[in-house]
PDB file of N, CA and C in Angstrom:
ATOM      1  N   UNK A   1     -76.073 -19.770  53.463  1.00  0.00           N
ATOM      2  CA  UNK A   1     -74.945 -18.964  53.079  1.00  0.00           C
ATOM      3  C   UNK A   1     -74.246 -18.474  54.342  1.00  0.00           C
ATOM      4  N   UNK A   2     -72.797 -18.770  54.582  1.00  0.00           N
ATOM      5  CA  UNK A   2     -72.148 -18.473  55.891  1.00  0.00           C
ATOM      6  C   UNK A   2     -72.029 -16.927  56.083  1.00  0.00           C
ATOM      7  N   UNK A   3     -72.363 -16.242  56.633  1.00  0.00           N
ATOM      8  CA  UNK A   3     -71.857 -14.649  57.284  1.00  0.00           C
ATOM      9  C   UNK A   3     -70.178 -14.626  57.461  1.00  0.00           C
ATOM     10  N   UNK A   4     -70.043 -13.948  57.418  1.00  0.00           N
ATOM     11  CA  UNK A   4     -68.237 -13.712  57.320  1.00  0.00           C
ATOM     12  C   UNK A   4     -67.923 -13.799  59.258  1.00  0.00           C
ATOM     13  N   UNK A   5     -68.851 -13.831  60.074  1.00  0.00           N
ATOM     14  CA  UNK A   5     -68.181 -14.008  61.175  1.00  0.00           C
ATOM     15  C   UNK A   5     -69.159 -15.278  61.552  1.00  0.00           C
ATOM     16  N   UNK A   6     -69.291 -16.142  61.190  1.00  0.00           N
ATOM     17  CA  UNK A   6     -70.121 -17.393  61.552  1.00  0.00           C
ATOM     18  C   UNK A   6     -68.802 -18.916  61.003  1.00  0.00           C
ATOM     19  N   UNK A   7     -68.917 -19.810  62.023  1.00  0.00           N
ATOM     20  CA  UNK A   7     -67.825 -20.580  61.765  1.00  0.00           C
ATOM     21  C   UNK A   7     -68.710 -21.612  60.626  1.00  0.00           C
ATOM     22  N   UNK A   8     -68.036 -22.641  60.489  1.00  0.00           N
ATOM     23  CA  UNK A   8     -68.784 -23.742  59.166  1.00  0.00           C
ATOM     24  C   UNK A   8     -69.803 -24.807  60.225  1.00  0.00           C
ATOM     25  N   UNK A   9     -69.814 -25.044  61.496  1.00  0.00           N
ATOM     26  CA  UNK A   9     -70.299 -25.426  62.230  1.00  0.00           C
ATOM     27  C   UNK A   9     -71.746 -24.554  62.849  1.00  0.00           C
ATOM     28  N   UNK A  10     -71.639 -23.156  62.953  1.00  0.00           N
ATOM     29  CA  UNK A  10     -72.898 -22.583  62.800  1.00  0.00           C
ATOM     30  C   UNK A  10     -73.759 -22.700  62.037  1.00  0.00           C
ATOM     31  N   UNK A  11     -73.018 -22.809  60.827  1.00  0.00           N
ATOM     32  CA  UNK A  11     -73.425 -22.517  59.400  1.00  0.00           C
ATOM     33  C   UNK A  11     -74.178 -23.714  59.234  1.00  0.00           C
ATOM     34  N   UNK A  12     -74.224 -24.816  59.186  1.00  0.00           N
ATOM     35  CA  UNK A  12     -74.269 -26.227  59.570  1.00  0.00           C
ATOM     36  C   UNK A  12     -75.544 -26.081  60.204  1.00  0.00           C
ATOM     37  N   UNK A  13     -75.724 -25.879  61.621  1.00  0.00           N
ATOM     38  CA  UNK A  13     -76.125 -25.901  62.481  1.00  0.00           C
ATOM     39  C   UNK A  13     -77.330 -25.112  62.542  1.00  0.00           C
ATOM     40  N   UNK A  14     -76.968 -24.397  61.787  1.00  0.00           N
ATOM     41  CA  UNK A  14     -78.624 -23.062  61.142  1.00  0.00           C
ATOM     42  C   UNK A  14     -79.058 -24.036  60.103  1.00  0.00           C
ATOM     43  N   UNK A  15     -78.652 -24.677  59.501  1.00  0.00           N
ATOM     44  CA  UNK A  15     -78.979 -25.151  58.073  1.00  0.00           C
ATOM     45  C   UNK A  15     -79.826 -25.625  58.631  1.00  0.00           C
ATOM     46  N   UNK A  16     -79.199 -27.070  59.879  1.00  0.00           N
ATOM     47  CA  UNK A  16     -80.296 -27.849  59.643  1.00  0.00           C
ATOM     48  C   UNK A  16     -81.341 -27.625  60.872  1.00  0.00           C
ATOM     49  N   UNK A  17     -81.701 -26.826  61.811  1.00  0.00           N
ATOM     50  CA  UNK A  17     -82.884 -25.680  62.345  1.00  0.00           C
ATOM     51  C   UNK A  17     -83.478 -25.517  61.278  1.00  0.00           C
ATOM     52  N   UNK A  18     -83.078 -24.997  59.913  1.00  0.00           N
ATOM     53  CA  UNK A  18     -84.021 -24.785  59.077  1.00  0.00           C
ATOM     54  C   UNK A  18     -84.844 -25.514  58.260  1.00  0.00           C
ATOM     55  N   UNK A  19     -83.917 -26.550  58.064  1.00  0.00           N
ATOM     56  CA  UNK A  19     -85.086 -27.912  57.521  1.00  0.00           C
ATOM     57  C   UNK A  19     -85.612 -28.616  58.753  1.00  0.00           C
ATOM     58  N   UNK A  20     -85.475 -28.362  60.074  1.00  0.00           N
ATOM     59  CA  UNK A  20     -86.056 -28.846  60.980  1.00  0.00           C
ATOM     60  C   UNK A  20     -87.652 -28.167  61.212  1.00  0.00           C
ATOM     61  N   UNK A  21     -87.249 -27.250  61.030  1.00  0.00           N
ATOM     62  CA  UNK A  21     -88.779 -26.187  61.151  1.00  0.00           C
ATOM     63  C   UNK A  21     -89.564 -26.063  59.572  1.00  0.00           C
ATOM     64  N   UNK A  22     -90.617 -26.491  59.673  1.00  0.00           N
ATOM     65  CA  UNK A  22     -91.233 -27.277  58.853  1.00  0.00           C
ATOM     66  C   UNK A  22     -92.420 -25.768  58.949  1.00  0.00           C
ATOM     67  N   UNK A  23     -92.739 -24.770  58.015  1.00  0.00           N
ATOM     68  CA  UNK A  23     -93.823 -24.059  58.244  1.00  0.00           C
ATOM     69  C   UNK A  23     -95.661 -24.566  57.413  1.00  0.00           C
ATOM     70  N   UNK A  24     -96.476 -24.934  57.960  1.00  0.00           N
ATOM     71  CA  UNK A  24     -97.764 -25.273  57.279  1.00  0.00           C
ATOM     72  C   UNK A  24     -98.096 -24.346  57.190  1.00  0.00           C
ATOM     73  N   UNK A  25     -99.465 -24.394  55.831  1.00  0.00           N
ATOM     74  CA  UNK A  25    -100.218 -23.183  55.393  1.00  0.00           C
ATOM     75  C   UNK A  25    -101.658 -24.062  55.368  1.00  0.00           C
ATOM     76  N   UNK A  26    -102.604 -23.679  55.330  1.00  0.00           N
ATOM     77  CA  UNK A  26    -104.169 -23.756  55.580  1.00  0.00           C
ATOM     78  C   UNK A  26    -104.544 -23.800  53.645  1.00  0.00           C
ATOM     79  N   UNK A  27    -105.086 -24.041  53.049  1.00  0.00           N
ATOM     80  CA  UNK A  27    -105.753 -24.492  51.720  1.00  0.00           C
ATOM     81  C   UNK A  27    -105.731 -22.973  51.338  1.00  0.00           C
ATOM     82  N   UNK A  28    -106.368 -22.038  51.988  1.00  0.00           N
ATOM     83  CA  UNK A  28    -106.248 -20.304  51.214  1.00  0.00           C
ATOM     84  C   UNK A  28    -105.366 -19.787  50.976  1.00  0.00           C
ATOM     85  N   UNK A  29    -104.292 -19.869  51.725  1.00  0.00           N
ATOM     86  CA  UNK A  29    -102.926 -19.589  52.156  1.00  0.00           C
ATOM     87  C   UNK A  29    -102.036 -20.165  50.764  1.00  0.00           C
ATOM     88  N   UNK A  30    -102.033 -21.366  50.385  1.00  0.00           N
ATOM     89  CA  UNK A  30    -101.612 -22.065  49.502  1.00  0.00           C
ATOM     90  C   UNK A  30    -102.490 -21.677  47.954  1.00  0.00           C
ATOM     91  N   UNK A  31    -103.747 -21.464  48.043  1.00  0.00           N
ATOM     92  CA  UNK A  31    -104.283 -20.988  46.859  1.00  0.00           C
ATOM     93  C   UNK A  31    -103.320 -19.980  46.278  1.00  0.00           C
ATOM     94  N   UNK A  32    -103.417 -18.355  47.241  1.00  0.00           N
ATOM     95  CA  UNK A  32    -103.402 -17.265  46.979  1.00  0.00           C
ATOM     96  C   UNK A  32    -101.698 -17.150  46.717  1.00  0.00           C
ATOM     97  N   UNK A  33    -100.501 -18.169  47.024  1.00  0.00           N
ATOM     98  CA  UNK A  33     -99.140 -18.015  46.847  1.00  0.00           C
ATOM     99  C   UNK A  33     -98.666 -17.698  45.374  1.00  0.00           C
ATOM    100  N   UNK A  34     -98.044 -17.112  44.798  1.00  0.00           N
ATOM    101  CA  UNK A  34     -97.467 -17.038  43.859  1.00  0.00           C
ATOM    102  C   UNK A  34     -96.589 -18.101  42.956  1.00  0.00           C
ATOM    103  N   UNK A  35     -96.150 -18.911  43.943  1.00  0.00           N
ATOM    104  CA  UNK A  35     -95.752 -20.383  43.793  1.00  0.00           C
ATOM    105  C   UNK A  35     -96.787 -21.187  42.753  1.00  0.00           C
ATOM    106  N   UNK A  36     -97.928 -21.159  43.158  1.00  0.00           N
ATOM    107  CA  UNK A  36     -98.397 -22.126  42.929  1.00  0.00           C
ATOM    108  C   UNK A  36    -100.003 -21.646  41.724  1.00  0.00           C
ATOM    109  N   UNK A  37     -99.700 -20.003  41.100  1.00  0.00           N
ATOM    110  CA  UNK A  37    -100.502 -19.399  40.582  1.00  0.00           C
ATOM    111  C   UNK A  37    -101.190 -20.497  39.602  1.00  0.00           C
ATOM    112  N   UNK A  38    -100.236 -20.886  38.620  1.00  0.00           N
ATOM    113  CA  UNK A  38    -100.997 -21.986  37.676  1.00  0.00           C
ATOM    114  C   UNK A  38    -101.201 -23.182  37.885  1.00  0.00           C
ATOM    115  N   UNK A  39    -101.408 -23.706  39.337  1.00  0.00           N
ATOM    116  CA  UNK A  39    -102.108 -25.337  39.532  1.00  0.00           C
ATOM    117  C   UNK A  39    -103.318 -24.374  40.477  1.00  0.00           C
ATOM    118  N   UNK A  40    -104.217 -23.496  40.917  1.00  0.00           N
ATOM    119  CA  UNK A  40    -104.420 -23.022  41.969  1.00  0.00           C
ATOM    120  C   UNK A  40    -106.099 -24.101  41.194  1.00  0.00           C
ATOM    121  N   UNK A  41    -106.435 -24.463  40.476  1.00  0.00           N
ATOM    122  CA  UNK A  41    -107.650 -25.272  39.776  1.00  0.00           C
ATOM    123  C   UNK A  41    -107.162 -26.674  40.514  1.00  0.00           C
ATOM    124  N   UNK A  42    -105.948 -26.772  39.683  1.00  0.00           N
ATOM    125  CA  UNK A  42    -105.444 -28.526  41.028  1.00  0.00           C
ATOM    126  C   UNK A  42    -105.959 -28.517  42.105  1.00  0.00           C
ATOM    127  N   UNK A  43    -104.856 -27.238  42.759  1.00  0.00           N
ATOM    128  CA  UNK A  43    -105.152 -27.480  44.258  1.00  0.00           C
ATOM    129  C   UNK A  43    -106.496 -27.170  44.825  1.00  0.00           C
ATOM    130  N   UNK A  44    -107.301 -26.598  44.441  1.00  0.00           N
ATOM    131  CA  UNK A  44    -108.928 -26.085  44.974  1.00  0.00           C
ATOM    132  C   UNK A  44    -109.531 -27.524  44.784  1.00  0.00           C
ATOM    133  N   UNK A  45    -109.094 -28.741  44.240  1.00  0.00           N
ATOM    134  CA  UNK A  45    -109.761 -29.847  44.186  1.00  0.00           C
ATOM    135  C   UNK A  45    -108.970 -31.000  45.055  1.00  0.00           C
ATOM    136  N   UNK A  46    -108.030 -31.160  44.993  1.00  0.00           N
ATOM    137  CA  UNK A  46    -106.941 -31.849  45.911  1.00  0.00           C
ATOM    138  C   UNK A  46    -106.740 -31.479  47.150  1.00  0.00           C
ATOM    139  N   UNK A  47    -106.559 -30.172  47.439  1.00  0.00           N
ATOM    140  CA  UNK A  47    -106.210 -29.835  49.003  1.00  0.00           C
ATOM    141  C   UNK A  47    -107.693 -29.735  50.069  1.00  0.00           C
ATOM    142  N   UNK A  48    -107.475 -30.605  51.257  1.00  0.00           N
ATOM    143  CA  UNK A  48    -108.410 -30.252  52.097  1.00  0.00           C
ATOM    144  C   UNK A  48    -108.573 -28.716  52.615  1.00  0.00           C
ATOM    145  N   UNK A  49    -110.187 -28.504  52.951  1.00  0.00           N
ATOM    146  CA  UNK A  49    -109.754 -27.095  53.607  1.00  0.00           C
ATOM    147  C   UNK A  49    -109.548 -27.363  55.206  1.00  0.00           C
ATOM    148  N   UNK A  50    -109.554 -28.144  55.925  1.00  0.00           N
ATOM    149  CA  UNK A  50    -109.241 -28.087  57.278  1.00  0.00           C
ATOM    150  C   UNK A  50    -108.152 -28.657  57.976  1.00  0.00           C
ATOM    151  N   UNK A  51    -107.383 -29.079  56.367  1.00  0.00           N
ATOM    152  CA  UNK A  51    -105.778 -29.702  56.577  1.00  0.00           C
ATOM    153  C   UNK A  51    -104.911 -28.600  56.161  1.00  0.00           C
ATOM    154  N   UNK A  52    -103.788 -28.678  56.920  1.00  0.00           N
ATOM    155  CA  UNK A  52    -102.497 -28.035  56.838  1.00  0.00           C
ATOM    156  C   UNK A  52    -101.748 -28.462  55.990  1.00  0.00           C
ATOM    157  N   UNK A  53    -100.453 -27.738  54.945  1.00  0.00           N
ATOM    158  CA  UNK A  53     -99.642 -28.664  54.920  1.00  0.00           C
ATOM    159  C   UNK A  53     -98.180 -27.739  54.770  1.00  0.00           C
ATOM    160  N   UNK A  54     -97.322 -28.522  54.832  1.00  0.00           N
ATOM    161  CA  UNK A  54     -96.271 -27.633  54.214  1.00  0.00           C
ATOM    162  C   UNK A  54     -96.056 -27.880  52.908  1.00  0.00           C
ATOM    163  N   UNK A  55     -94.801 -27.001  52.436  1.00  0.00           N
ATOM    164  CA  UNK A  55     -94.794 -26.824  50.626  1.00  0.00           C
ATOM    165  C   UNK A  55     -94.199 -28.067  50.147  1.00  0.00           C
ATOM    166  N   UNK A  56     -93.443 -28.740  51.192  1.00  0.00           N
ATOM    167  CA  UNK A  56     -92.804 -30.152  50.372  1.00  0.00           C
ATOM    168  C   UNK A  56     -94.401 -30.996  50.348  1.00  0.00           C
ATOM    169  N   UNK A  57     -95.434 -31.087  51.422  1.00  0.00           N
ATOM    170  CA  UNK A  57     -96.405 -32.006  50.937  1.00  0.00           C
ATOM    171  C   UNK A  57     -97.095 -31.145  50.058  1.00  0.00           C
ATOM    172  N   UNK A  58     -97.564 -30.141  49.749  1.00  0.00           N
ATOM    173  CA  UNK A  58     -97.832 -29.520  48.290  1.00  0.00           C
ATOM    174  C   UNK A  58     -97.174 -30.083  46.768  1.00  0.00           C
ATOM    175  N   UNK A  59     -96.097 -30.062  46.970  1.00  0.00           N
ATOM    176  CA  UNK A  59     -95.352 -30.625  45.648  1.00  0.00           C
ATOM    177  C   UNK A  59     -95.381 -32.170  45.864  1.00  0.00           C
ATOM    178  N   UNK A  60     -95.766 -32.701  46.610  1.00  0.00           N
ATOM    179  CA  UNK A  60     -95.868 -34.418  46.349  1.00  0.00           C
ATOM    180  C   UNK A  60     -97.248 -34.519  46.143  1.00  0.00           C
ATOM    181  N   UNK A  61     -98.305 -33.569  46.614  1.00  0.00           N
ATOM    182  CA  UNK A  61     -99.793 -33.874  46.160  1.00  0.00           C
ATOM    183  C   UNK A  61     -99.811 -33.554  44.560  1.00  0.00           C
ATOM    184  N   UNK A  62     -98.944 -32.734  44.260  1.00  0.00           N
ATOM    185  CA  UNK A  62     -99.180 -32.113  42.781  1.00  0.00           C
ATOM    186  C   UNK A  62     -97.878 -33.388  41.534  1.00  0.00           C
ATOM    187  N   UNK A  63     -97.438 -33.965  42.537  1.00  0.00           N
ATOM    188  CA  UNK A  63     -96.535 -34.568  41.701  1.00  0.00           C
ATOM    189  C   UNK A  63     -97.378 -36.044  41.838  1.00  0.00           C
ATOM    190  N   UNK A  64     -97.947 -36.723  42.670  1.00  0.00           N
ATOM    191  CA  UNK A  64     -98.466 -37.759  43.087  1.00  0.00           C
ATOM    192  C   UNK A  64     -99.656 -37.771  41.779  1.00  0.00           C
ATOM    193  N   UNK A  65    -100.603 -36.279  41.642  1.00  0.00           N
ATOM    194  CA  UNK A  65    -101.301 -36.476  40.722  1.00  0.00           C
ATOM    195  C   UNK A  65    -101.117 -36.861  39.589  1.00  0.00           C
ATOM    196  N   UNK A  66    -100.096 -35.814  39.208  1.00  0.00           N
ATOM    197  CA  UNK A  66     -99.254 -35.452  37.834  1.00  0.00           C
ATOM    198  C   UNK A  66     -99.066 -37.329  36.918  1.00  0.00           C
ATOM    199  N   UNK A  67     -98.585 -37.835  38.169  1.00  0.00           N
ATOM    200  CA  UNK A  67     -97.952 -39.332  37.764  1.00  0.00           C
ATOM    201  C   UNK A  67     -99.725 -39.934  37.801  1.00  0.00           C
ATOM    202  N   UNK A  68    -100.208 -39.954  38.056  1.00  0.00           N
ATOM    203  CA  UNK A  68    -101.736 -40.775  38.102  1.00  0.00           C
ATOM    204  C   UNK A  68    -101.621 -41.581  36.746  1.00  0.00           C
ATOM    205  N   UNK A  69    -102.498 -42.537  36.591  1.00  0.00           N
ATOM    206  CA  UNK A  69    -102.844 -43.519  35.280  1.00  0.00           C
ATOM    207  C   UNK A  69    -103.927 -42.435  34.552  1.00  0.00           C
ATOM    208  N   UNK A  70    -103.905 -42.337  33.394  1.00  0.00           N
ATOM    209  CA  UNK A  70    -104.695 -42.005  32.256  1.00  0.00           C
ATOM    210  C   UNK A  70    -105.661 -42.290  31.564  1.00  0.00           C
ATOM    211  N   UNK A  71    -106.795 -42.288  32.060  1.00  0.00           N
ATOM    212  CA  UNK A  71    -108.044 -43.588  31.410  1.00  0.00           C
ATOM    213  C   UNK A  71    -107.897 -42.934  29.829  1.00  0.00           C
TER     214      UNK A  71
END
């Protein structure tokens, strides 16, 4: 969202700093989020505890499952 004294090129320019910076969380970190209150049974079985990840690889582990085959 532009600030009233920021040109469209700042604006721009913060955006993408911000999808550049990528923040990881540790397996507890990701349990205890509010985000993710009703898969927190998923993720305690899917997420490593000594891997990192950020929230976009969170939602592809939970979507990757989601799609799995069905015996």
């Amino acid at each position: 969202m532009a600030k009233k004294n920021e040109t469209p090129e700042q604006t721009e320019a913060l955006e993408t700093v911000k999808k550049s910076v990528q923040v990881k969380f540790n397996k507890s970190k990701i349990l205890g989020m509010k985000r993710y209150a009703n898969r927190v049974d998923l993720l305690q079985v899917l997420l490593k505890p000594e891997k990192t990840y950020t929230l976009e690889a969170v939602d592809a582990v939970i979507s990757d499952f989601m799609k799995g085959k069905v015996n």
